[in-house]
PDB file of N, CA and C in Angstrom:
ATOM      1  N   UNK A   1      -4.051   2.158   5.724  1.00  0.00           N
ATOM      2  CA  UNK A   1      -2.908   3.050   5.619  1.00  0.00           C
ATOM      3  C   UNK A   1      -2.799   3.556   4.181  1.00  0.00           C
ATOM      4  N   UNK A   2      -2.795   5.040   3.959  1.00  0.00           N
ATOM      5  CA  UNK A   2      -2.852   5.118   3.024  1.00  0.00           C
ATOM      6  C   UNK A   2      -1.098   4.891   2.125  1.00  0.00           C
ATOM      7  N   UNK A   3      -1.059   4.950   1.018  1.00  0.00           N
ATOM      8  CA  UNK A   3      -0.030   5.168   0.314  1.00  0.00           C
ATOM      9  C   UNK A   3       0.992   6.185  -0.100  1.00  0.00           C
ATOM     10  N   UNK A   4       2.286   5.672  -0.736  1.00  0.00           N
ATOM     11  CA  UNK A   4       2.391   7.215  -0.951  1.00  0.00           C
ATOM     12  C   UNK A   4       1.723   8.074  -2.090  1.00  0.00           C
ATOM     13  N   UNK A   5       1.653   7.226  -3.092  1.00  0.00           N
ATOM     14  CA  UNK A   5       0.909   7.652  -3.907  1.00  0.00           C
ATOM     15  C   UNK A   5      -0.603   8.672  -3.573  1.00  0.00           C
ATOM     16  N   UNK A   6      -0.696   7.805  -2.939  1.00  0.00           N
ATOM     17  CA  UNK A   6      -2.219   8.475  -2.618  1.00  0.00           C
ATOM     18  C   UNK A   6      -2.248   9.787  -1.607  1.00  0.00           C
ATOM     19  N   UNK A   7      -1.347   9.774  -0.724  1.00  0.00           N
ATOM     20  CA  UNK A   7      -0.947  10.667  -0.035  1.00  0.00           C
ATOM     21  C   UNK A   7      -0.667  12.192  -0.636  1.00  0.00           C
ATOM     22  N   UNK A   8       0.588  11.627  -2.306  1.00  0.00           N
ATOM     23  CA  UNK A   8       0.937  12.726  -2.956  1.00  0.00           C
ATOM     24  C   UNK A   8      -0.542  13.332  -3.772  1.00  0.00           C
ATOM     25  N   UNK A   9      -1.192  12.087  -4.257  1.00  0.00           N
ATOM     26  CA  UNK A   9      -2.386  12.599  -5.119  1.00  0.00           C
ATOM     27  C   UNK A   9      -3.635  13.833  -4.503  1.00  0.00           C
ATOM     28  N   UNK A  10      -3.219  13.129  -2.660  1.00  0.00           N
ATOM     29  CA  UNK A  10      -4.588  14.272  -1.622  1.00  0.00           C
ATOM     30  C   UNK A  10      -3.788  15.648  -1.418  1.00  0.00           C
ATOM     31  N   UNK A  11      -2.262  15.876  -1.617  1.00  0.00           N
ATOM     32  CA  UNK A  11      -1.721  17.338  -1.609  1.00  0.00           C
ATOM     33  C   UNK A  11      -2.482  17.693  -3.032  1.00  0.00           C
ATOM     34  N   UNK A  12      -1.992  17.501  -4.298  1.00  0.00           N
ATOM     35  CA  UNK A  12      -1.839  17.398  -5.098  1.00  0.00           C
ATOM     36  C   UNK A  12      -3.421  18.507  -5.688  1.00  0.00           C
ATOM     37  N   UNK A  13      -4.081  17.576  -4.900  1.00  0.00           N
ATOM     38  CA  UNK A  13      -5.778  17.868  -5.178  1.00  0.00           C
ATOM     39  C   UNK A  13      -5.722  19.832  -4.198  1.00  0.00           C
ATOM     40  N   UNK A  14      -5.470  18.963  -3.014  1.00  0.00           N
ATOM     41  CA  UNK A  14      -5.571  20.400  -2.072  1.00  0.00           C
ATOM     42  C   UNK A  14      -5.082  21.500  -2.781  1.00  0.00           C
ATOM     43  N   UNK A  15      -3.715  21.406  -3.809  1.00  0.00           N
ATOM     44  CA  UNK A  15      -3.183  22.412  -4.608  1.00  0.00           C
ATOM     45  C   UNK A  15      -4.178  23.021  -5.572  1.00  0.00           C
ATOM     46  N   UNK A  16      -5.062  21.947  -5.677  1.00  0.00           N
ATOM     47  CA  UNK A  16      -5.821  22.191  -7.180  1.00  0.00           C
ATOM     48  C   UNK A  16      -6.974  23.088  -6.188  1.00  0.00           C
ATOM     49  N   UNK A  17      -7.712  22.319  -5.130  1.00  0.00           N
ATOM     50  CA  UNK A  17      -8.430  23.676  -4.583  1.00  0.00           C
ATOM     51  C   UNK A  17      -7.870  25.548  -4.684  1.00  0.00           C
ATOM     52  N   UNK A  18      -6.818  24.861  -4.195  1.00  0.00           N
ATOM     53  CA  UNK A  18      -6.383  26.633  -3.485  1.00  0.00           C
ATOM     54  C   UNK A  18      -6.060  27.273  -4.255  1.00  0.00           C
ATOM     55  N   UNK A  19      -5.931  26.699  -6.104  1.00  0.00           N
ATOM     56  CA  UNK A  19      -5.790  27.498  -7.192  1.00  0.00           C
ATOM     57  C   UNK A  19      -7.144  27.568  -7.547  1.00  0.00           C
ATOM     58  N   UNK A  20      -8.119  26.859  -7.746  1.00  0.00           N
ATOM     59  CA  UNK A  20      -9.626  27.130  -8.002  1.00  0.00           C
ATOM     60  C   UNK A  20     -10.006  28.415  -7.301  1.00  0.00           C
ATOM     61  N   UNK A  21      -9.833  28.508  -5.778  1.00  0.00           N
ATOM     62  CA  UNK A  21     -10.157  29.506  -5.154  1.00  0.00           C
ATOM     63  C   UNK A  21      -9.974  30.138  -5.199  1.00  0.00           C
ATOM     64  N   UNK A  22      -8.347  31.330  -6.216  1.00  0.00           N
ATOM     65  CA  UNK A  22      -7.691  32.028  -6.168  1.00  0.00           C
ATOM     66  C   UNK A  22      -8.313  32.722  -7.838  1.00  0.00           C
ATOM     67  N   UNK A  23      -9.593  31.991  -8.405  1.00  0.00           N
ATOM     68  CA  UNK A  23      -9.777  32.379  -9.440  1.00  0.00           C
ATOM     69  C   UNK A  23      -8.875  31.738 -10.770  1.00  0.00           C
ATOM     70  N   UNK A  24      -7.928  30.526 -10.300  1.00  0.00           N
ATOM     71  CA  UNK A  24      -7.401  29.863 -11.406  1.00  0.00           C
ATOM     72  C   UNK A  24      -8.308  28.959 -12.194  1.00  0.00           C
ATOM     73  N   UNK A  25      -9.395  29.235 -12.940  1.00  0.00           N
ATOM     74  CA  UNK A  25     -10.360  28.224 -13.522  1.00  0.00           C
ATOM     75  C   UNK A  25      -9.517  26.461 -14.370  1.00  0.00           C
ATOM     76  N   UNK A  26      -8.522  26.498 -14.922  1.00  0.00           N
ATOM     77  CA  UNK A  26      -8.305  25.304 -15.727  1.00  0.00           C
ATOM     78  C   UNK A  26      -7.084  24.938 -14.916  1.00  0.00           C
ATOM     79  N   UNK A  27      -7.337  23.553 -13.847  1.00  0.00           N
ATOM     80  CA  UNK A  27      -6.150  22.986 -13.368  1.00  0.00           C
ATOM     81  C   UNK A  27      -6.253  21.484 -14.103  1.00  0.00           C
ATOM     82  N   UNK A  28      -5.151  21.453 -14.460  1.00  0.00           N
ATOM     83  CA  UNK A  28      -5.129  20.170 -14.794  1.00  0.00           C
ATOM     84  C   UNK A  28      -3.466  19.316 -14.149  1.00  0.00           C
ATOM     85  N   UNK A  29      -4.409  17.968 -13.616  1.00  0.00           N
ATOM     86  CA  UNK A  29      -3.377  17.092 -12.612  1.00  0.00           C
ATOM     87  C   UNK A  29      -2.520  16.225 -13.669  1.00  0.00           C
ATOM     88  N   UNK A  30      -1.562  16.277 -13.656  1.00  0.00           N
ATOM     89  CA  UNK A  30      -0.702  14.793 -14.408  1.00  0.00           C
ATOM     90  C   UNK A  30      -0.487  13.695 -13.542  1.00  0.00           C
ATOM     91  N   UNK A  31      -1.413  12.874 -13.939  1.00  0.00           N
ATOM     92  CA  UNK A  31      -1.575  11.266 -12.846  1.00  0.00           C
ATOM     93  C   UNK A  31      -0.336  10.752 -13.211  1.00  0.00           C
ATOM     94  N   UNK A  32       0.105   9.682 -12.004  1.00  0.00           N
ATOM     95  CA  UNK A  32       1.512   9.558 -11.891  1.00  0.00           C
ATOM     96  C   UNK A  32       2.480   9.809 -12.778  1.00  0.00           C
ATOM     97  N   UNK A  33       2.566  11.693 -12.716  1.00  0.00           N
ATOM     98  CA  UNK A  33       3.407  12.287 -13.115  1.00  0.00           C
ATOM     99  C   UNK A  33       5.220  11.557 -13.074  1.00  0.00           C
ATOM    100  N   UNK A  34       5.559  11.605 -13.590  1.00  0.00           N
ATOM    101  CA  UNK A  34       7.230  11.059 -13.178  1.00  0.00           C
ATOM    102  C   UNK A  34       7.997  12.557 -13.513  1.00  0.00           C
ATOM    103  N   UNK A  35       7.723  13.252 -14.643  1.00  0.00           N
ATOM    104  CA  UNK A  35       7.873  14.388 -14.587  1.00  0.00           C
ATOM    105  C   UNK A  35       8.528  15.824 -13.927  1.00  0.00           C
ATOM    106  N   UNK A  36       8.467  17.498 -14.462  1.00  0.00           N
ATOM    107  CA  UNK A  36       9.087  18.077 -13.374  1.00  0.00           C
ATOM    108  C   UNK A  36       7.505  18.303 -12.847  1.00  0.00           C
ATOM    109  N   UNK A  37       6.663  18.328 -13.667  1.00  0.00           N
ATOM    110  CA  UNK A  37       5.271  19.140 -13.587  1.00  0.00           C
ATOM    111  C   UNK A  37       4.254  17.911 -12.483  1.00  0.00           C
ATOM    112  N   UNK A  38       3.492  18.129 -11.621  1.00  0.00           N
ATOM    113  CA  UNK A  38       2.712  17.555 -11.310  1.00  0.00           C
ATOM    114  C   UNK A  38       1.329  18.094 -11.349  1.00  0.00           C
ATOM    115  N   UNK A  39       0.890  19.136 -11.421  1.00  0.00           N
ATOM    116  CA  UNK A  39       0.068  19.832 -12.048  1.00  0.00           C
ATOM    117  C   UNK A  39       0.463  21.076 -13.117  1.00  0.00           C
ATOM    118  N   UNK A  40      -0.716  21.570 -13.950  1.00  0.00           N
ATOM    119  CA  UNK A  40      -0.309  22.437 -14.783  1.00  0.00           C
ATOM    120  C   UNK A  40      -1.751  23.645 -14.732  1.00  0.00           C
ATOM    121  N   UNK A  41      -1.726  24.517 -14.574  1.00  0.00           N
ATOM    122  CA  UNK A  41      -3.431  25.460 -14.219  1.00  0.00           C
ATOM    123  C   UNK A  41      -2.825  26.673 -15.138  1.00  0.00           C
ATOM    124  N   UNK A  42      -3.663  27.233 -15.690  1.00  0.00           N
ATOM    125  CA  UNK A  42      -4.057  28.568 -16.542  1.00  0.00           C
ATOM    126  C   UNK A  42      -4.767  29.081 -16.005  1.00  0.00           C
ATOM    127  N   UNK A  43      -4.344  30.449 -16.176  1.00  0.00           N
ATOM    128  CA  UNK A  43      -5.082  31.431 -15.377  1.00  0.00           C
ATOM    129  C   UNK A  43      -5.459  32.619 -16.873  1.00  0.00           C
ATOM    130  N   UNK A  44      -6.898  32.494 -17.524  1.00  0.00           N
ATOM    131  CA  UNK A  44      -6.858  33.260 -18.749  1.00  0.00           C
ATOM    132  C   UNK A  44      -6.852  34.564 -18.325  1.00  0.00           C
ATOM    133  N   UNK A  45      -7.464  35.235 -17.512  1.00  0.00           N
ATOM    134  CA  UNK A  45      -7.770  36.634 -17.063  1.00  0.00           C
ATOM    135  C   UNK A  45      -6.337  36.995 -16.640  1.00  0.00           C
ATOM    136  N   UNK A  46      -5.054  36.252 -15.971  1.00  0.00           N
ATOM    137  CA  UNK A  46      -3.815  37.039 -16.184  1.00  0.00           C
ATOM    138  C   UNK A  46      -2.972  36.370 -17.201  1.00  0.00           C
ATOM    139  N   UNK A  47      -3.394  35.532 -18.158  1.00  0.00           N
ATOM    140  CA  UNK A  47      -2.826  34.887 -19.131  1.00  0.00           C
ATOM    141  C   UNK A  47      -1.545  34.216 -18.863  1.00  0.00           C
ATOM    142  N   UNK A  48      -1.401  33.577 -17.706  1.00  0.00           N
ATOM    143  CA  UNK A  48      -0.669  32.522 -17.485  1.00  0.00           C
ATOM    144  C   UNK A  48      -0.902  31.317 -17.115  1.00  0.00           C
ATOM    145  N   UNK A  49      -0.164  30.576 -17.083  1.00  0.00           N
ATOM    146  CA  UNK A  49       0.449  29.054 -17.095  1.00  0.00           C
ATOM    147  C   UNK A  49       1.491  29.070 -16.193  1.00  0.00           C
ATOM    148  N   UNK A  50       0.817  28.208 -15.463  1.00  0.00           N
ATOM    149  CA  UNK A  50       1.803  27.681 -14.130  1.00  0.00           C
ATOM    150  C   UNK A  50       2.323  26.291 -13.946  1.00  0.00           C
ATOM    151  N   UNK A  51       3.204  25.979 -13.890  1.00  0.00           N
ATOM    152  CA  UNK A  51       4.100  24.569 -13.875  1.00  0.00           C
ATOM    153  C   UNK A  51       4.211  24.439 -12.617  1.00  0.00           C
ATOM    154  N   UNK A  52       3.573  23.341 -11.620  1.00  0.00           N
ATOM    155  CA  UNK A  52       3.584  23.316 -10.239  1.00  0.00           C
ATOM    156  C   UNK A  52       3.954  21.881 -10.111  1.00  0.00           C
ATOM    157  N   UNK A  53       5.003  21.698  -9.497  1.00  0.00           N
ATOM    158  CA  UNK A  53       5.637  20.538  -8.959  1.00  0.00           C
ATOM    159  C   UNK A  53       5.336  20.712  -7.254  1.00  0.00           C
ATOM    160  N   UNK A  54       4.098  19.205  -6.645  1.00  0.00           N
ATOM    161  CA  UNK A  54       3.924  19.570  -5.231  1.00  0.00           C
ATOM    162  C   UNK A  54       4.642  18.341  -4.734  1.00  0.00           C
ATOM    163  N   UNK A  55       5.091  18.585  -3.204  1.00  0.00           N
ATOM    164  CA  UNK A  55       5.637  18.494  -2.617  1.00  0.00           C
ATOM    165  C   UNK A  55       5.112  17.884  -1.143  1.00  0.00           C
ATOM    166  N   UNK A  56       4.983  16.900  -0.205  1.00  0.00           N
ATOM    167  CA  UNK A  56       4.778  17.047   0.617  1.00  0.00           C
ATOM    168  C   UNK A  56       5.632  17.434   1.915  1.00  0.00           C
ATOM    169  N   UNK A  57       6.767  17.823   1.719  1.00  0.00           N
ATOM    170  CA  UNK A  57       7.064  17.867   2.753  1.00  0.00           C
ATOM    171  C   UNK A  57       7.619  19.515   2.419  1.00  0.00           C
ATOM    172  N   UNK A  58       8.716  20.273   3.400  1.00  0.00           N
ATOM    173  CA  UNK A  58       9.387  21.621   2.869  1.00  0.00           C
ATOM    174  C   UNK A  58      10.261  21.349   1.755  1.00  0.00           C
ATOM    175  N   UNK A  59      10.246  22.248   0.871  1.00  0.00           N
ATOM    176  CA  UNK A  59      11.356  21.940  -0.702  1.00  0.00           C
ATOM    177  C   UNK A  59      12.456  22.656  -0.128  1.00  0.00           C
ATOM    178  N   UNK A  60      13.511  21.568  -0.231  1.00  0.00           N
ATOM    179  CA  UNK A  60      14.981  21.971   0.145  1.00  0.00           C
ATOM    180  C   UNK A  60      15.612  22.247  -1.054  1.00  0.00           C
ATOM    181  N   UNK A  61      16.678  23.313  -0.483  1.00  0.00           N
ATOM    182  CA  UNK A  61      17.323  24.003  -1.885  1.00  0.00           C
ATOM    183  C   UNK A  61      17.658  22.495  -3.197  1.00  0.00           C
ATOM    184  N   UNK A  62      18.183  21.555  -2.801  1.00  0.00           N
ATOM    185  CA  UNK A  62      18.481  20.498  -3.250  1.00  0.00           C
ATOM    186  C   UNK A  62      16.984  19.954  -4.080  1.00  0.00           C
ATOM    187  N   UNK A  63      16.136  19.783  -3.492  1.00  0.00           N
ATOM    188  CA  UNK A  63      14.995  19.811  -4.028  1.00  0.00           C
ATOM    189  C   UNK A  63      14.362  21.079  -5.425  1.00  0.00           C
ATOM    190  N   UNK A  64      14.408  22.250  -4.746  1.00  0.00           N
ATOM    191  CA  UNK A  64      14.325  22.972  -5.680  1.00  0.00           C
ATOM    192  C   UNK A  64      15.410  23.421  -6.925  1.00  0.00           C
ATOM    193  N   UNK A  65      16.671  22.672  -6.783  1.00  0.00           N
ATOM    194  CA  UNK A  65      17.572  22.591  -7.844  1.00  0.00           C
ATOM    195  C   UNK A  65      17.126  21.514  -8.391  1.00  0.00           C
ATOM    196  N   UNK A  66      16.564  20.246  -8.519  1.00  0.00           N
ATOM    197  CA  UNK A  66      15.943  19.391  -9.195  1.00  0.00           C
ATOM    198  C   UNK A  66      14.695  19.513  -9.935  1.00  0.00           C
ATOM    199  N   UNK A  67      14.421  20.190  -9.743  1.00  0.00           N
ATOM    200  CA  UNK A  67      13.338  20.799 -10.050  1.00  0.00           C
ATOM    201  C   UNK A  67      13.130  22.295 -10.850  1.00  0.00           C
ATOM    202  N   UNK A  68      14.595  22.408 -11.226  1.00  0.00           N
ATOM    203  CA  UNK A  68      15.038  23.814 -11.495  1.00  0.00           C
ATOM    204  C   UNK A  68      14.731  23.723 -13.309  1.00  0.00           C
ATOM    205  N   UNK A  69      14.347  23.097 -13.753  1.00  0.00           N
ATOM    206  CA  UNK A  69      14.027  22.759 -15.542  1.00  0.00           C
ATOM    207  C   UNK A  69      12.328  23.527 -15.518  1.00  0.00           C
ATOM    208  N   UNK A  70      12.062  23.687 -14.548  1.00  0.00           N
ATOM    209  CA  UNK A  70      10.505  23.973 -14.614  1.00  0.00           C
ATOM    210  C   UNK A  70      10.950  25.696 -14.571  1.00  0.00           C
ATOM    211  N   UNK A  71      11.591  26.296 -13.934  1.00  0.00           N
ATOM    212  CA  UNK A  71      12.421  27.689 -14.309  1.00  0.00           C
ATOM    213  C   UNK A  71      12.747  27.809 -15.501  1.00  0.00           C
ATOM    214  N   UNK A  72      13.368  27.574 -16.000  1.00  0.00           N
ATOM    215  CA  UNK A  72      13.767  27.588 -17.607  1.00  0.00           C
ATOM    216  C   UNK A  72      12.575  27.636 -18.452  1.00  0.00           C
ATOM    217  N   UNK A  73      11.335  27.193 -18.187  1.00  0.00           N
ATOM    218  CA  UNK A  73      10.384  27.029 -18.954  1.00  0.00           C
ATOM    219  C   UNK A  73       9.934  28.404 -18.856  1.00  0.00           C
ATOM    220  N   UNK A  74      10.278  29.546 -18.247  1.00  0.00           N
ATOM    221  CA  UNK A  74       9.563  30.803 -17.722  1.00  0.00           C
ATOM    222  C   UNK A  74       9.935  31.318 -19.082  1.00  0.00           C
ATOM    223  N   UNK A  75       8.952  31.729 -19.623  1.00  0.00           N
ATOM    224  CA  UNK A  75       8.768  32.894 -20.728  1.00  0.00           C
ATOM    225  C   UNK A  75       7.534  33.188 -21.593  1.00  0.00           C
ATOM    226  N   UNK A  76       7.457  33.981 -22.682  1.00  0.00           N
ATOM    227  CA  UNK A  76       6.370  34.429 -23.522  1.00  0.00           C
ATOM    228  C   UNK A  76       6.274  33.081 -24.642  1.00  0.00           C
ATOM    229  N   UNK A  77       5.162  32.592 -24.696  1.00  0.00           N
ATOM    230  CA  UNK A  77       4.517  31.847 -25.734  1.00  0.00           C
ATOM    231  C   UNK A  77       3.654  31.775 -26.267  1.00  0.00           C
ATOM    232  N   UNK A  78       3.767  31.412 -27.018  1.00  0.00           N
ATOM    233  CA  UNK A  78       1.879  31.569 -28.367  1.00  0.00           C
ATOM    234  C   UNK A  78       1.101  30.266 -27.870  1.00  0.00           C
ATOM    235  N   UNK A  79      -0.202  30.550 -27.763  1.00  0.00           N
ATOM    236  CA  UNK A  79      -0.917  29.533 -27.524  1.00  0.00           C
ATOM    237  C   UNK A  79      -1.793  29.478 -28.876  1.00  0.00           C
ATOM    238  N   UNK A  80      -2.239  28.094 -28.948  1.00  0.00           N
ATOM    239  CA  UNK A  80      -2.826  28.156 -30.244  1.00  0.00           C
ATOM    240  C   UNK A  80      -3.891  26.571 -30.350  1.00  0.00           C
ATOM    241  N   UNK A  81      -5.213  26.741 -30.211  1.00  0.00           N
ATOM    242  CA  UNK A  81      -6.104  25.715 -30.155  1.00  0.00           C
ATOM    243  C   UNK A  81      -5.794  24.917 -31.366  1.00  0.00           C
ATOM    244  N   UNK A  82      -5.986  23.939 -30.744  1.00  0.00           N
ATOM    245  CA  UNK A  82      -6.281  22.648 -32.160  1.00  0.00           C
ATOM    246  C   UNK A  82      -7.863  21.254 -32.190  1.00  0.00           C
ATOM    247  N   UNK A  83      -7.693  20.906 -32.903  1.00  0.00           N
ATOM    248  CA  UNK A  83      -8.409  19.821 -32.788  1.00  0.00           C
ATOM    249  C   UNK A  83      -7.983  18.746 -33.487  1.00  0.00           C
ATOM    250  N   UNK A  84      -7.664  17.330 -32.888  1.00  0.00           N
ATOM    251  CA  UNK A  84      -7.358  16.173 -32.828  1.00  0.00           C
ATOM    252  C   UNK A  84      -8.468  15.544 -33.589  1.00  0.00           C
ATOM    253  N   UNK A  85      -8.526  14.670 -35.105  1.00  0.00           N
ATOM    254  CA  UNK A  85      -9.845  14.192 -35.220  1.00  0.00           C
ATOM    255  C   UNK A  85      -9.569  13.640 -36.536  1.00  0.00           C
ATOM    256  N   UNK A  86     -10.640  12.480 -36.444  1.00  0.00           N
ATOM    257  CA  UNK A  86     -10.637  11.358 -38.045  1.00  0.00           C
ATOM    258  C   UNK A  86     -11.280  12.113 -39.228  1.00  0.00           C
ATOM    259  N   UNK A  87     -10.288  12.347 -40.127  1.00  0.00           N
ATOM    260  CA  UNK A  87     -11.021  12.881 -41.375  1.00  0.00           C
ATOM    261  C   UNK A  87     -10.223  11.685 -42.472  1.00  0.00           C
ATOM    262  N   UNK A  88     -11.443  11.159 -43.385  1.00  0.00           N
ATOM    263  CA  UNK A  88     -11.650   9.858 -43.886  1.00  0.00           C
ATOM    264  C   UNK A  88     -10.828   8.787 -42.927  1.00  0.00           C
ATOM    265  N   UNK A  89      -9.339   8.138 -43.312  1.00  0.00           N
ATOM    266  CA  UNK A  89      -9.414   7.244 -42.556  1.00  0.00           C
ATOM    267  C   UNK A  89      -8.090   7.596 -42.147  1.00  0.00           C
ATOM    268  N   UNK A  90      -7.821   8.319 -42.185  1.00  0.00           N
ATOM    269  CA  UNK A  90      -6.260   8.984 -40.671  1.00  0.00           C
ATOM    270  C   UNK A  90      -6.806   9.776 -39.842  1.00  0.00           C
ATOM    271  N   UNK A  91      -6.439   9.899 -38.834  1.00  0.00           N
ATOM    272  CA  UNK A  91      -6.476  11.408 -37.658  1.00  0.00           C
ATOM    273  C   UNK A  91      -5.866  12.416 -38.338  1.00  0.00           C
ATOM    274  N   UNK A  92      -5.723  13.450 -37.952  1.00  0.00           N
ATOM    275  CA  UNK A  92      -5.225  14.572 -38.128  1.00  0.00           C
ATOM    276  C   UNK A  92      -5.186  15.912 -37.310  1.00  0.00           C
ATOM    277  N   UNK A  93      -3.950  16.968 -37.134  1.00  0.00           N
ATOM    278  CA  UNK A  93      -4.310  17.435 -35.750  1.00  0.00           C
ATOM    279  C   UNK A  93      -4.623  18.873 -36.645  1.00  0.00           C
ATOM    280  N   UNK A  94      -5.242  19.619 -36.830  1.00  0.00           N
ATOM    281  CA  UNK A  94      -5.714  20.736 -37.020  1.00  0.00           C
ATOM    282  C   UNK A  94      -6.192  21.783 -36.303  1.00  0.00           C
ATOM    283  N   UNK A  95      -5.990  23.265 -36.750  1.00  0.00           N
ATOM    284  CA  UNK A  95      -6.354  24.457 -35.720  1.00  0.00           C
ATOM    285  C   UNK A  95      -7.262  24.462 -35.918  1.00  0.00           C
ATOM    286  N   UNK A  96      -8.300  24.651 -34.850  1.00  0.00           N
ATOM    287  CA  UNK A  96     -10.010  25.100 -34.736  1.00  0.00           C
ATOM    288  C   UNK A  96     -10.102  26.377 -35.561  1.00  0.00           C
TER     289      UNK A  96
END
């Protein structure tokens, strides 16, 4: 029998297909998310970022008011590469 966990993780994945397929190249899953986000995918060719909270069952308004902080996140932002890395003997996070 599977779990719930595991249950949420096989939607979760299926989400990540049907954005692969749609031409979304970078999905990335947040493992046991507690979170609003349970996945997060970029789409560079329309230059967005999608905040996807999945669901297995239908999202009830109640549901999607809990979930309503992932709305607020909707707007224009700068993206900006970095790199994480040991220079002498601290880390340091620096732009590529």
């Amino acid at each position: 029998m599977a779990s719930k966990y595991h249950k949420g993780r096989a939607i979760e994945y299926k989400c990540k297909k049907y954005l692969e397929q749609k031409g979304v190249n970078l999905v990335f899953r947040s493992a046991g998310s507690r979170g609003p986000a349970d996945l997060i995918a970029i789409n560079p060719v329309k230059r967005e970022i999608l905040l996807i909270q999945v669901k297995k069952g239908e999202a009830k308004p109640h549901v999607k008011r809990q979930y309503g902080v992932l709305k607020e996140l909707e707007g224009t932002y700068q993206v900006k590469a970095y790199i994480y890395h040991k220079k002498g003997k601290f880390y340091m996070l620096e732009p590529l």
